[in-house]
N, C-alpha and C. Protein backbone atom coordinates (compact mmCIF):
# COMPACT_ATOMS: atom_id res chain seq x y z
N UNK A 1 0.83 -1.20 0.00
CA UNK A 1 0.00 0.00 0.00
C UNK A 1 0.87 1.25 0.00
N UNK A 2 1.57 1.35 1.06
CA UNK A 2 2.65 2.54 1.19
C UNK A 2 3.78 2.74 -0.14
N UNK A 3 4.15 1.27 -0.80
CA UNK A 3 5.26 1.25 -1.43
C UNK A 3 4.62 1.79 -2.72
N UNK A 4 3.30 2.17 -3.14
CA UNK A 4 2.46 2.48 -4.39
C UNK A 4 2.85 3.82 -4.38
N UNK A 5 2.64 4.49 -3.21
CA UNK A 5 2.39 6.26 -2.98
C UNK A 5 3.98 7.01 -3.73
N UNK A 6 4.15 7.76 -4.31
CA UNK A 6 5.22 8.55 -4.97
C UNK A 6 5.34 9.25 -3.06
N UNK A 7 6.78 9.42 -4.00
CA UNK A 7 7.60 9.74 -2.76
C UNK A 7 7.43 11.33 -2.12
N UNK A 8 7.11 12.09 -3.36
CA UNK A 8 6.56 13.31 -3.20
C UNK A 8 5.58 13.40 -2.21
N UNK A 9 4.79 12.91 -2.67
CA UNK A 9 3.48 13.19 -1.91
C UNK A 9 3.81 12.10 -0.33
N UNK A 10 4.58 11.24 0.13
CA UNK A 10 5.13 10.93 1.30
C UNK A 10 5.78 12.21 1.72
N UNK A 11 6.48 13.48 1.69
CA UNK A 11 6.95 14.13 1.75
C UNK A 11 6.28 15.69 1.95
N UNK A 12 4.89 15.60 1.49
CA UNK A 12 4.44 16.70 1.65
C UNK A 12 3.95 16.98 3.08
N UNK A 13 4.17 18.34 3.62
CA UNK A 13 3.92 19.17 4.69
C UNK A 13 3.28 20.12 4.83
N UNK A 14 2.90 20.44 5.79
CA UNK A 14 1.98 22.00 5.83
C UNK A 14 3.44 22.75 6.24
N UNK A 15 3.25 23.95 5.63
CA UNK A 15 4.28 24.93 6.10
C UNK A 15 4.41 25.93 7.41
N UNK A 16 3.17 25.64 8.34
CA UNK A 16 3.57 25.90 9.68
C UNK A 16 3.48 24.74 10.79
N UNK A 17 4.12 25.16 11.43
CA UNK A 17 4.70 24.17 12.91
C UNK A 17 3.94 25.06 14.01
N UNK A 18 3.20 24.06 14.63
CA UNK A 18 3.07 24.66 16.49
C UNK A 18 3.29 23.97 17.69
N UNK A 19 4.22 24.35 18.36
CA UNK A 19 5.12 24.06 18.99
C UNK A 19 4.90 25.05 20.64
N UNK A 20 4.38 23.32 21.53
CA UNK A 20 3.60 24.09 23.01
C UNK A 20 5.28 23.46 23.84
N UNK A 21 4.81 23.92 25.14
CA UNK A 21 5.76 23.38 26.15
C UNK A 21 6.35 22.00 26.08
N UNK A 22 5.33 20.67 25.59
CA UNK A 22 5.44 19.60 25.38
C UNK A 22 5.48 18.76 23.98
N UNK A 23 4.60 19.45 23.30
CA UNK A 23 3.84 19.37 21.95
C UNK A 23 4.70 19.72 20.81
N UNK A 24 4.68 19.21 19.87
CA UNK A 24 4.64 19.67 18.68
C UNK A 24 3.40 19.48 17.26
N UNK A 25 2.75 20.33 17.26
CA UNK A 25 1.59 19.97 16.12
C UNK A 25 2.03 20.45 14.81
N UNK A 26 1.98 19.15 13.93
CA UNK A 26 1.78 19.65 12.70
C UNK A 26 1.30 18.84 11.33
N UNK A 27 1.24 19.01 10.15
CA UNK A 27 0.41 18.36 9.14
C UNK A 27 0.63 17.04 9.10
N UNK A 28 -0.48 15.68 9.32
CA UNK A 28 -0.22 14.76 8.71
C UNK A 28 0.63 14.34 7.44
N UNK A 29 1.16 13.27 7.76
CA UNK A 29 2.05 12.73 6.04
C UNK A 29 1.62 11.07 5.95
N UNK A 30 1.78 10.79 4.57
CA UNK A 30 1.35 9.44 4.82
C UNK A 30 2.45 8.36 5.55
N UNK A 31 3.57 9.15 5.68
CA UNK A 31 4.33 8.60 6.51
C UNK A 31 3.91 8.13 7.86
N UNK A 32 2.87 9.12 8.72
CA UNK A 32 2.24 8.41 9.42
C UNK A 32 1.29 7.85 9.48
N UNK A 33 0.54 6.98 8.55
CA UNK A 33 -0.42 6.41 8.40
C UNK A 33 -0.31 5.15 9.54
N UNK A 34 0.71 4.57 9.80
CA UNK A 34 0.60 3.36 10.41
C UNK A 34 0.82 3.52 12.04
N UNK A 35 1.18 4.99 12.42
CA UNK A 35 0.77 5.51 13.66
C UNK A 35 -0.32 6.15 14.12
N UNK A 36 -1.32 6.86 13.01
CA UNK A 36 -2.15 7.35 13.21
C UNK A 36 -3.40 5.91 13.24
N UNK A 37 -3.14 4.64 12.47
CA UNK A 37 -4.00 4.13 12.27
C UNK A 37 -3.86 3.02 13.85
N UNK A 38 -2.78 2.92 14.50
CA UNK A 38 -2.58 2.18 15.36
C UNK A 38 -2.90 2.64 16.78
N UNK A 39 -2.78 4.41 16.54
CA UNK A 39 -3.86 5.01 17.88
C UNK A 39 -5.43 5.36 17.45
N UNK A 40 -5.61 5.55 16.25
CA UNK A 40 -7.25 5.33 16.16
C UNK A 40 -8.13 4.21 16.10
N UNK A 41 -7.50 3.64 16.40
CA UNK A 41 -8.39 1.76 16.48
C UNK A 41 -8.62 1.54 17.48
N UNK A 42 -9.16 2.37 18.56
CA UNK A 42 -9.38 1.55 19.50
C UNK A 42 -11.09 2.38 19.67
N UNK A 43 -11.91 1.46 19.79
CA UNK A 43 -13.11 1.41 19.94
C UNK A 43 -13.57 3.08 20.96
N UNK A 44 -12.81 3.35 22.10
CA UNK A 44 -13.40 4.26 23.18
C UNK A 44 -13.16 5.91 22.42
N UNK A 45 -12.39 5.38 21.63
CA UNK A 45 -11.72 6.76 20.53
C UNK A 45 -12.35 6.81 19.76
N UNK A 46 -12.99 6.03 19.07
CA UNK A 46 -14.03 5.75 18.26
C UNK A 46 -15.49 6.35 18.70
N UNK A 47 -15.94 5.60 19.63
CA UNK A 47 -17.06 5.88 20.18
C UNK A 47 -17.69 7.81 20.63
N UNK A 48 -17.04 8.36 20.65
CA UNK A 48 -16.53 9.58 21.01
C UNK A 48 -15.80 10.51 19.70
N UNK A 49 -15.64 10.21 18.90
CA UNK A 49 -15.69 10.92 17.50
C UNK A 49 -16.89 11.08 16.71
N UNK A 50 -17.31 12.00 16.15
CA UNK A 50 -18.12 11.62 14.69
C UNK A 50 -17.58 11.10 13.47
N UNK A 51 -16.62 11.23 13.34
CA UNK A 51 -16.72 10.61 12.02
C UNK A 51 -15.69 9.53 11.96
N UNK A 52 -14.80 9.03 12.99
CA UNK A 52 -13.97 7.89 13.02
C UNK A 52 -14.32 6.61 12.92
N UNK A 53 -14.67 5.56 11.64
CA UNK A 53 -15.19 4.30 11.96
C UNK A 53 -14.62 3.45 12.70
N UNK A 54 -14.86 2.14 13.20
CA UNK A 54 -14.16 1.35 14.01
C UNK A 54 -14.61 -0.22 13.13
N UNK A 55 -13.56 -0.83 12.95
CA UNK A 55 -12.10 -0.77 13.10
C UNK A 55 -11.38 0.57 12.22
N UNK A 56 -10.73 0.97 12.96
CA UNK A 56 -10.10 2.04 11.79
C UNK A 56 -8.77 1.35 11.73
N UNK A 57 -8.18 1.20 10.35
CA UNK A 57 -7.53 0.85 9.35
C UNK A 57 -6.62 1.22 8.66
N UNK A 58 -5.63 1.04 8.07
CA UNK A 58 -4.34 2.11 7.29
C UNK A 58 -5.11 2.42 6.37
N UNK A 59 -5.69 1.58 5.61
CA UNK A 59 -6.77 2.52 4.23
C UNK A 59 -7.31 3.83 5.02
N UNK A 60 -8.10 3.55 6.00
CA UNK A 60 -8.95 4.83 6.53
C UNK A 60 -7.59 5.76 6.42
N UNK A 61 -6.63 5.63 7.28
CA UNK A 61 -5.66 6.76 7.49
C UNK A 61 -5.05 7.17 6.40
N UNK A 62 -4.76 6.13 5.20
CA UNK A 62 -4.31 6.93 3.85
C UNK A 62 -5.17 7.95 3.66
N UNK A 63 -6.80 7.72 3.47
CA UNK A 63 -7.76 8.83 3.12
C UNK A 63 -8.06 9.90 3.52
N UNK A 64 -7.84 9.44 5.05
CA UNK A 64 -7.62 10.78 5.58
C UNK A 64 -6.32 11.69 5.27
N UNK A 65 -5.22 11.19 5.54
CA UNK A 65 -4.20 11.96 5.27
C UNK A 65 -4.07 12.80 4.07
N UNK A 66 -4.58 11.87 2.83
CA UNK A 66 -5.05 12.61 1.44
C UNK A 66 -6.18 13.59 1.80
N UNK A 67 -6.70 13.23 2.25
CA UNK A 67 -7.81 14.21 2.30
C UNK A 67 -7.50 15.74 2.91
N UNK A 68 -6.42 15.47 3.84
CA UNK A 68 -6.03 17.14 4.44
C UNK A 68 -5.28 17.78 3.77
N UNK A 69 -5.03 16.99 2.85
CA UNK A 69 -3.50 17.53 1.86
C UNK A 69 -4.31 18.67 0.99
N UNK A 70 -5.93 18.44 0.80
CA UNK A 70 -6.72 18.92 -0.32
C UNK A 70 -7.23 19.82 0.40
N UNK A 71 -8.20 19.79 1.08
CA UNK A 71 -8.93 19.99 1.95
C UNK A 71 -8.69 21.64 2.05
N UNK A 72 -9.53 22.33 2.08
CA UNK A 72 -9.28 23.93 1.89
C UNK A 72 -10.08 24.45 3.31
N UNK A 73 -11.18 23.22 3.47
CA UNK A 73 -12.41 24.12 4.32
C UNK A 73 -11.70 23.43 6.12
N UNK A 74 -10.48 22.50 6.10
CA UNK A 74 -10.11 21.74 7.41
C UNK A 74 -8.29 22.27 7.91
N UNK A 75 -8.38 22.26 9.03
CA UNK A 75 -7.09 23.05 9.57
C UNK A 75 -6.77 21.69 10.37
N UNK A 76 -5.95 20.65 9.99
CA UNK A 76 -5.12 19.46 11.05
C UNK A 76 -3.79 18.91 11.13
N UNK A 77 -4.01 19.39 12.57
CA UNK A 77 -2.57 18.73 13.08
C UNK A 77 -2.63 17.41 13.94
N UNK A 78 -1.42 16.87 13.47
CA UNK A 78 -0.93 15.63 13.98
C UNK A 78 -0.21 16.34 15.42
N UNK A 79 -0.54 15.37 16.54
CA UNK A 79 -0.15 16.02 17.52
C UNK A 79 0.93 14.90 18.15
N UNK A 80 2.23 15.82 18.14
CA UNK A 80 4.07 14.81 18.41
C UNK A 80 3.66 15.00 20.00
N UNK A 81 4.60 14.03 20.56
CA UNK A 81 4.88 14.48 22.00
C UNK A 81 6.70 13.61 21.82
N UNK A 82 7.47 14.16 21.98
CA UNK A 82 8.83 13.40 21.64
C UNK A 82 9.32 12.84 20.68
N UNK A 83 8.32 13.61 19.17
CA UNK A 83 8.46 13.40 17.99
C UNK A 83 7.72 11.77 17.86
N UNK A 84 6.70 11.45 18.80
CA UNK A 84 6.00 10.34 18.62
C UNK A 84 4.04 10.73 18.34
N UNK A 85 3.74 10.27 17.20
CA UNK A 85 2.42 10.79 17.39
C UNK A 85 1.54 10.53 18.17
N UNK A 86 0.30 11.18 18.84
CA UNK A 86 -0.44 10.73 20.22
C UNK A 86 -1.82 10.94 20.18
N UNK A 87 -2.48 11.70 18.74
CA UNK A 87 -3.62 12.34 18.64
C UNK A 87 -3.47 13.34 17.56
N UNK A 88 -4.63 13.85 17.03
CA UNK A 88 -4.82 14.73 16.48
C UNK A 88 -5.88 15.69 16.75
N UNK A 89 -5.90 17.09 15.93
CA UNK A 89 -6.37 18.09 16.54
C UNK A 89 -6.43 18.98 15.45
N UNK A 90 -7.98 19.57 15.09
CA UNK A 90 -8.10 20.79 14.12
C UNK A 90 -9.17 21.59 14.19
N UNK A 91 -8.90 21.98 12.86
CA UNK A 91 -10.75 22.88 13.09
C UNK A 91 -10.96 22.61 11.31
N UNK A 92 -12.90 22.54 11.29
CA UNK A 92 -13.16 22.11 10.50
C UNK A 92 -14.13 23.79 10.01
N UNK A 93 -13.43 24.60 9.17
CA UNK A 93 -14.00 25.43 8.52
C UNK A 93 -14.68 25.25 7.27
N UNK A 94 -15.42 24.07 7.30
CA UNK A 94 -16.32 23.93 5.66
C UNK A 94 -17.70 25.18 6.07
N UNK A 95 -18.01 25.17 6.93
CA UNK A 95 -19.12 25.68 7.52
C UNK A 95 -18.40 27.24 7.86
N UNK A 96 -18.75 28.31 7.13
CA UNK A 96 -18.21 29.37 7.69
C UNK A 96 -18.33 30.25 8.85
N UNK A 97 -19.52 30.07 8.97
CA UNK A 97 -20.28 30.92 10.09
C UNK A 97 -20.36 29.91 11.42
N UNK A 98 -19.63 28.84 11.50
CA UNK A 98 -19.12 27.69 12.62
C UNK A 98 -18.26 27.03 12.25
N UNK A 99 -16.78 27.64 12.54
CA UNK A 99 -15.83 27.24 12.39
C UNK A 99 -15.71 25.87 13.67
N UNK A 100 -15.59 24.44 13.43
CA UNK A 100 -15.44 23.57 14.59
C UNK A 100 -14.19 23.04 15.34
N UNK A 101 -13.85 23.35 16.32
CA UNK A 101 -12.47 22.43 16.78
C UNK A 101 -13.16 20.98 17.55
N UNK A 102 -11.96 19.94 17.08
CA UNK A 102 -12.12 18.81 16.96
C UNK A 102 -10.80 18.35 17.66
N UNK A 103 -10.99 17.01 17.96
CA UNK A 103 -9.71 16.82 18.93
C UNK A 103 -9.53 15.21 19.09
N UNK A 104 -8.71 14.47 19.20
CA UNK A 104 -8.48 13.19 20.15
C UNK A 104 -7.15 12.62 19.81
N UNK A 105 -6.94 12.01 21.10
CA UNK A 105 -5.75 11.08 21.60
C UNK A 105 -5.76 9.96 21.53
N UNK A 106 -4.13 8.73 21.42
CA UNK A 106 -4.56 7.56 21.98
C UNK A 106 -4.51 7.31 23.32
N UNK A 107 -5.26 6.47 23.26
CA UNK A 107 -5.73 6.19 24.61
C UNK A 107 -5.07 6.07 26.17
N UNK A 108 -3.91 6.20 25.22
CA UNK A 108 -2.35 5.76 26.34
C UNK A 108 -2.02 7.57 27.00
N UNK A 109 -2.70 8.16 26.05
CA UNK A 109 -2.23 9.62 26.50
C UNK A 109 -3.20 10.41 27.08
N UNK A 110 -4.13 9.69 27.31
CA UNK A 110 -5.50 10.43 28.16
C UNK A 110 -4.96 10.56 29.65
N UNK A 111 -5.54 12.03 29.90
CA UNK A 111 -5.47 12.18 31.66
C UNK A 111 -4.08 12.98 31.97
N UNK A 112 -3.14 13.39 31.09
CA UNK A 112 -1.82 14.15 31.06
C UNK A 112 -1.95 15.83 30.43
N UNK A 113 -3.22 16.14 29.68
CA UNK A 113 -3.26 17.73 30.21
C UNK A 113 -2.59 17.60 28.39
N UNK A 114 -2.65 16.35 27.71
CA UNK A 114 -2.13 16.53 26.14
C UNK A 114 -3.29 17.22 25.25
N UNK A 115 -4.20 17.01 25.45
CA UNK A 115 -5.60 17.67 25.05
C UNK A 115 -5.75 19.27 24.81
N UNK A 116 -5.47 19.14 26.30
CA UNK A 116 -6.18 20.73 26.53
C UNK A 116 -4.86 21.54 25.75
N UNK A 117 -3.59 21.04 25.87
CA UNK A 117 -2.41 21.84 25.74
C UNK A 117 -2.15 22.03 23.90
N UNK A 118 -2.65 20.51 23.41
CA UNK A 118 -2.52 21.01 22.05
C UNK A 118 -3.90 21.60 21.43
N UNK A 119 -5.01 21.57 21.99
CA UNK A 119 -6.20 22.76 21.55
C UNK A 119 -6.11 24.39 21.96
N UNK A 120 -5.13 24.43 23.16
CA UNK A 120 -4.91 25.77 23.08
C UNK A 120 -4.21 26.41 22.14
N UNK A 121 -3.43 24.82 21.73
CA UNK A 121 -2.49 25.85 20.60
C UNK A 121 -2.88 26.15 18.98
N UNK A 122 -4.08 25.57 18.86
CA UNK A 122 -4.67 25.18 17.60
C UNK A 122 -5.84 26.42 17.52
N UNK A 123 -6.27 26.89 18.87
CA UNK A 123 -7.65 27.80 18.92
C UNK A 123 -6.26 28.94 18.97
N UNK A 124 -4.88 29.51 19.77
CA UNK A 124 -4.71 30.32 19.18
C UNK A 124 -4.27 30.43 17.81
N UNK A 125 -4.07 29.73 17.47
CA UNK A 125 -3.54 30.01 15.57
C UNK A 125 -4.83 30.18 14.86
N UNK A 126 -5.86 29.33 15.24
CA UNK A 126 -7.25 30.11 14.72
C UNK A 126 -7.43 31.58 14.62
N UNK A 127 -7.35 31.91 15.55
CA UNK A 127 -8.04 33.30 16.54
C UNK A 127 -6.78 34.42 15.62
N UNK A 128 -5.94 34.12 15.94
CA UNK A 128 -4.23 34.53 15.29
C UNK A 128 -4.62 34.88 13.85
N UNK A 129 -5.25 33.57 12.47
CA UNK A 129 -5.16 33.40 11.32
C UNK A 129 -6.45 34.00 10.57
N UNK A 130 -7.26 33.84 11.18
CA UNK A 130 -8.40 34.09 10.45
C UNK A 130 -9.71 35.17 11.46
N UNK A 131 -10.54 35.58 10.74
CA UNK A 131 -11.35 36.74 11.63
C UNK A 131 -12.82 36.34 11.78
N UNK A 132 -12.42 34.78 11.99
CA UNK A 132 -13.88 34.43 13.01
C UNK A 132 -13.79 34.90 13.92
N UNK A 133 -15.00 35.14 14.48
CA UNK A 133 -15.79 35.88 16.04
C UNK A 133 -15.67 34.73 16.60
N UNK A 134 -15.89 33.59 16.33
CA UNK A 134 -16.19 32.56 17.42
C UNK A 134 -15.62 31.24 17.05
N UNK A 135 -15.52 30.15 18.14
CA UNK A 135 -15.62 29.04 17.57
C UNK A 135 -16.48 27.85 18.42
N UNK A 136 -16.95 26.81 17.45
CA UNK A 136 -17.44 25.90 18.59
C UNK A 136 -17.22 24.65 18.30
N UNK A 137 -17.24 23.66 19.37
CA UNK A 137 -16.91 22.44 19.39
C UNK A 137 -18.45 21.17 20.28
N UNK A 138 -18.00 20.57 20.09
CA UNK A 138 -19.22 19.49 20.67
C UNK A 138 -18.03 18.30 21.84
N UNK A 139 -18.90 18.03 22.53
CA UNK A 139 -18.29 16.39 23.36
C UNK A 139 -19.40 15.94 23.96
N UNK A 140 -19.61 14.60 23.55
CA UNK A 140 -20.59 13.55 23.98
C UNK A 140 -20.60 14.20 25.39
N UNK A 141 -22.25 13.35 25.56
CA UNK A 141 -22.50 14.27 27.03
C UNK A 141 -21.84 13.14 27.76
N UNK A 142 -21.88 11.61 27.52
CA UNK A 142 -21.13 10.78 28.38
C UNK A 142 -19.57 10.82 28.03
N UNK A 143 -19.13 12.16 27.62
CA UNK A 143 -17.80 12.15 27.82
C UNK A 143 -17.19 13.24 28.73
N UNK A 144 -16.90 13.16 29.69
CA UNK A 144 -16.88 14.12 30.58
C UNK A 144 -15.18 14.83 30.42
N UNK A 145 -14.55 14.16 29.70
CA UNK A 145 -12.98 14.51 30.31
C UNK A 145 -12.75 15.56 28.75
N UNK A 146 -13.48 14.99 28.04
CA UNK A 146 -13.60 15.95 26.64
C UNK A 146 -14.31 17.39 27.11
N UNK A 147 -15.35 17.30 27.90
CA UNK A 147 -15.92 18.69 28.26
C UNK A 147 -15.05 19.41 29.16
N UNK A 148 -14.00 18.49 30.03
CA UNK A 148 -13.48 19.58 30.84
C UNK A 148 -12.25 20.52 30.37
N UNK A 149 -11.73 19.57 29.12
CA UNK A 149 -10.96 20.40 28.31
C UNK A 149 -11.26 21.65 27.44
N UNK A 150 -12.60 21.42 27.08
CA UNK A 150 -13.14 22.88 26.24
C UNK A 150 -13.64 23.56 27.27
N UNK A 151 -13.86 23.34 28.49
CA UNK A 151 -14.34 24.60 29.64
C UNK A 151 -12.98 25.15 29.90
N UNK A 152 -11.86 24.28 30.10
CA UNK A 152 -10.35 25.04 30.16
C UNK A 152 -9.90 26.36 29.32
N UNK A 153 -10.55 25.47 27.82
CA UNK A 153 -10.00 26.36 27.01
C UNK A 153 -10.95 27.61 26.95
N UNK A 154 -12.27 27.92 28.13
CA UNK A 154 -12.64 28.90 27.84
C UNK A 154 -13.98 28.83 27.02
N UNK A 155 -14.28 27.38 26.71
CA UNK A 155 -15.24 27.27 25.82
C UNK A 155 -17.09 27.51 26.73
N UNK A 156 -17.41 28.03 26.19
CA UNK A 156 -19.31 28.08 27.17
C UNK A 156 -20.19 27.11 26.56
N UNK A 157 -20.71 26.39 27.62
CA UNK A 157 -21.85 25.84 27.25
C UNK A 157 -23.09 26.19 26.58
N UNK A 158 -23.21 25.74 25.23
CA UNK A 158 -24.07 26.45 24.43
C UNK A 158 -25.94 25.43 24.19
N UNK A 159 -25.95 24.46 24.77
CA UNK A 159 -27.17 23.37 24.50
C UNK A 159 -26.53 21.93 24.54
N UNK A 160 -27.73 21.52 23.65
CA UNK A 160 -27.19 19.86 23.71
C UNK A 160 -28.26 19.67 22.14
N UNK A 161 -27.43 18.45 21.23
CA UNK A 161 -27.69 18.55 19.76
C UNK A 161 -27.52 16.69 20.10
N UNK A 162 -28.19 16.39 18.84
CA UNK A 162 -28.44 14.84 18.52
C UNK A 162 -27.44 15.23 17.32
N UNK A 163 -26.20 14.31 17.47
CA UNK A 163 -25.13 14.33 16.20
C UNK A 163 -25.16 12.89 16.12
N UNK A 164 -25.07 12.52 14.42
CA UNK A 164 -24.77 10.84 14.29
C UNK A 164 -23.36 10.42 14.78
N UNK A 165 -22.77 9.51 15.02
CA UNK A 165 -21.23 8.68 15.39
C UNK A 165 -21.11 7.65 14.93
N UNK A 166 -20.42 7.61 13.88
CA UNK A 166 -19.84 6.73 12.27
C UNK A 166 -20.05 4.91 13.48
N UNK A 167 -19.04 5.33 14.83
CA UNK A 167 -18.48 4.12 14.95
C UNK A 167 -19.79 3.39 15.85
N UNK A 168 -20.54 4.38 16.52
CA UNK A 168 -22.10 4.10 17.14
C UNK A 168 -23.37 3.13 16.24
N UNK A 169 -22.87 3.59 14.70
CA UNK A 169 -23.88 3.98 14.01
C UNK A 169 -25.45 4.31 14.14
N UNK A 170 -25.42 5.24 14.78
CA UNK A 170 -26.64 6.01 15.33
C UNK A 170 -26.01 7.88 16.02
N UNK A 171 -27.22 8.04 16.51
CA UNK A 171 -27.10 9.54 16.71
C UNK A 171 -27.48 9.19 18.56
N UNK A 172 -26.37 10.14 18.95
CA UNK A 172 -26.32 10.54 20.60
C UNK A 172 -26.13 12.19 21.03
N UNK A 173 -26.71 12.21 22.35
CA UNK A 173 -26.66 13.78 22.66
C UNK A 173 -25.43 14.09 22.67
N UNK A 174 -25.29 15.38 22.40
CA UNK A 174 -23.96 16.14 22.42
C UNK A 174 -24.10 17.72 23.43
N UNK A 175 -23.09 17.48 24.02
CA UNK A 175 -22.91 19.01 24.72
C UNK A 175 -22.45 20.12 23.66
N UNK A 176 -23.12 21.34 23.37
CA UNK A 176 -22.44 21.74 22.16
C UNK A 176 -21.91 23.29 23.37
N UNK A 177 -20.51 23.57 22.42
CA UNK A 177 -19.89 24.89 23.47
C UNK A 177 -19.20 25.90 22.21
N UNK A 178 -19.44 27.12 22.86
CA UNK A 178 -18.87 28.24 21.79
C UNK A 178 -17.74 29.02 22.78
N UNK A 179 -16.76 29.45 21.93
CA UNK A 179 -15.86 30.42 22.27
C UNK A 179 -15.82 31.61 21.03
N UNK A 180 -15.90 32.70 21.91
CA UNK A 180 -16.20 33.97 21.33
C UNK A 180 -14.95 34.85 21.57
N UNK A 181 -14.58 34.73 20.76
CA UNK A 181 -12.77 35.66 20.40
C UNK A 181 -12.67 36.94 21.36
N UNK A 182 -13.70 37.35 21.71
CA UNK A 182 -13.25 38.26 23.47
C UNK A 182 -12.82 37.14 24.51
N UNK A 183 -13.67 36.85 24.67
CA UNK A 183 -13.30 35.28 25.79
C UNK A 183 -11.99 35.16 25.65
N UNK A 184 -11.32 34.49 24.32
CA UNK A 184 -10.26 34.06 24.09
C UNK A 184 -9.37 35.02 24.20
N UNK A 185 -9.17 36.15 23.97
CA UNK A 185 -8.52 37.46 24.03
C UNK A 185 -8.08 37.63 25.66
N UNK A 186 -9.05 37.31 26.52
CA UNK A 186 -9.29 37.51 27.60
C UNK A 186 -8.14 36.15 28.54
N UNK A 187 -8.28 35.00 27.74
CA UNK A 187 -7.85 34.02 28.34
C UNK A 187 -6.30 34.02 28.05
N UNK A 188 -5.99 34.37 26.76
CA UNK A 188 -4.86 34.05 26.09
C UNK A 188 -3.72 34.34 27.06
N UNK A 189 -3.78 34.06 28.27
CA UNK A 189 -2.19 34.18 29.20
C UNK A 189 -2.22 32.51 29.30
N UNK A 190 -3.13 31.88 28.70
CA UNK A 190 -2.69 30.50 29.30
C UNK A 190 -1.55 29.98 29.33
N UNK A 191 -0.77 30.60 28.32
CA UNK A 191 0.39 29.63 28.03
C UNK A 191 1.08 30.12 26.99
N UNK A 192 2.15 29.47 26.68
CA UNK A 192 2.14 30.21 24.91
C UNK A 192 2.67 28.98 24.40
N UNK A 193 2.13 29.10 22.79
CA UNK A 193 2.89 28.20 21.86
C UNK A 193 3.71 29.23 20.88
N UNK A 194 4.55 28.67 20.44
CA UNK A 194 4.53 29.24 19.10
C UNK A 194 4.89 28.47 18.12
N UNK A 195 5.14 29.49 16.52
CA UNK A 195 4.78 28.98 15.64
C UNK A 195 6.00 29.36 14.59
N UNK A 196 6.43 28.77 13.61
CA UNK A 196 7.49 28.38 12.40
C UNK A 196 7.01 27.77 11.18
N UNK A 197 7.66 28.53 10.68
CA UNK A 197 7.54 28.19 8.76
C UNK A 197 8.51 27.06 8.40
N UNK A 198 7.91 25.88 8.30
CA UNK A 198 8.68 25.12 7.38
C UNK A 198 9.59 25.40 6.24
């Protein structure tokens, strides 16, 4: 499968880096297909995404990875911790007027503060790049450790929405939360990342 792909396109990058205290986020390659596909297979990661099927698969992760390479309306980073991948993390601007951040780990890295640390750094390069007012995100209401990371980051509780989940196949409540670029303005001592041009 891998040995088909031109070497080019194994090679392609996004041209910025963000880079937290621990973290390094930046563009998928199909180089990591067989790390990304070996922390998204696990069912509880699954269950807790929308659109991740289960079993997820190196095919799935080729498509995805192709898919961000194209992708005009999605902002994702692969999220390093010791130059090892651990999760990923973006925002999905197909929808203009709801820009979404999106998020998850493997499972081995839940409960270490990797979450919250690489969404802060992803909502400031949002906030930084583009002149949305707001942004919002969703987490299953039976996911509690996902909500406490978007209340960190400042995010408000906005309702609760019936969203489908690929790996559920069915639709479950969702906590839905907005952050409004004063908020964030307001918060932005959390920490700092910064950021480099490839």
């Amino acid at each position: 499968m891998l040995q088909d792909i031109p070497i080019s396109t194994l090679r392609q990058a996004s041209s910025c880096v963000l880079e937290t205290e621990r973290l390094t986020l930046r563009r998928p390659t199909l180089a990591d297909v067989r790390a990304i596909a070996h922390l998204a297979n696990d069912r509880r990661i699954a269950e807790n995404t929308r659109r991740l099927p289960h079993p997820y698969q190196q095919d799935h992760a080729v498509e995805f990875v192709r898919a961000t390479a194209t992708a005009d309306g999605e902002i994702v980073f692969l999220i390093e911790q010791n130059y090892s991948p651990i999760g990923m993390v973006g925002i999905d601007r197909s929808t203009h007027d709801a820009p979404e951040l999106g998020y998850w780990l493997g499972v081995e890295h839940w409960g270490q503060g990797f979450g919250t640390e690489a969404a802060r750094a992803v909502i400031d390069f949002f906030f930084e790049e583009f002149d949305a007012e707001h942004l919002i995100s969703a987490s299953r209401v039976a996911n509690p450790a996902s909500r406490n990371i978007l209340e960190k980051c400042g995010f408000q509780w906005s309702g609760v929405e019936l969203h489908r989940f690929e790996a559920l196949g069915c639709s479950t409540p969702v906590d839905r939360f907005r952050l409004a670029r004063g908020v964030w303005s307001s918060l932005k001592n959390w920490g700092s990342s910064t950021r480099r041009e490839r």
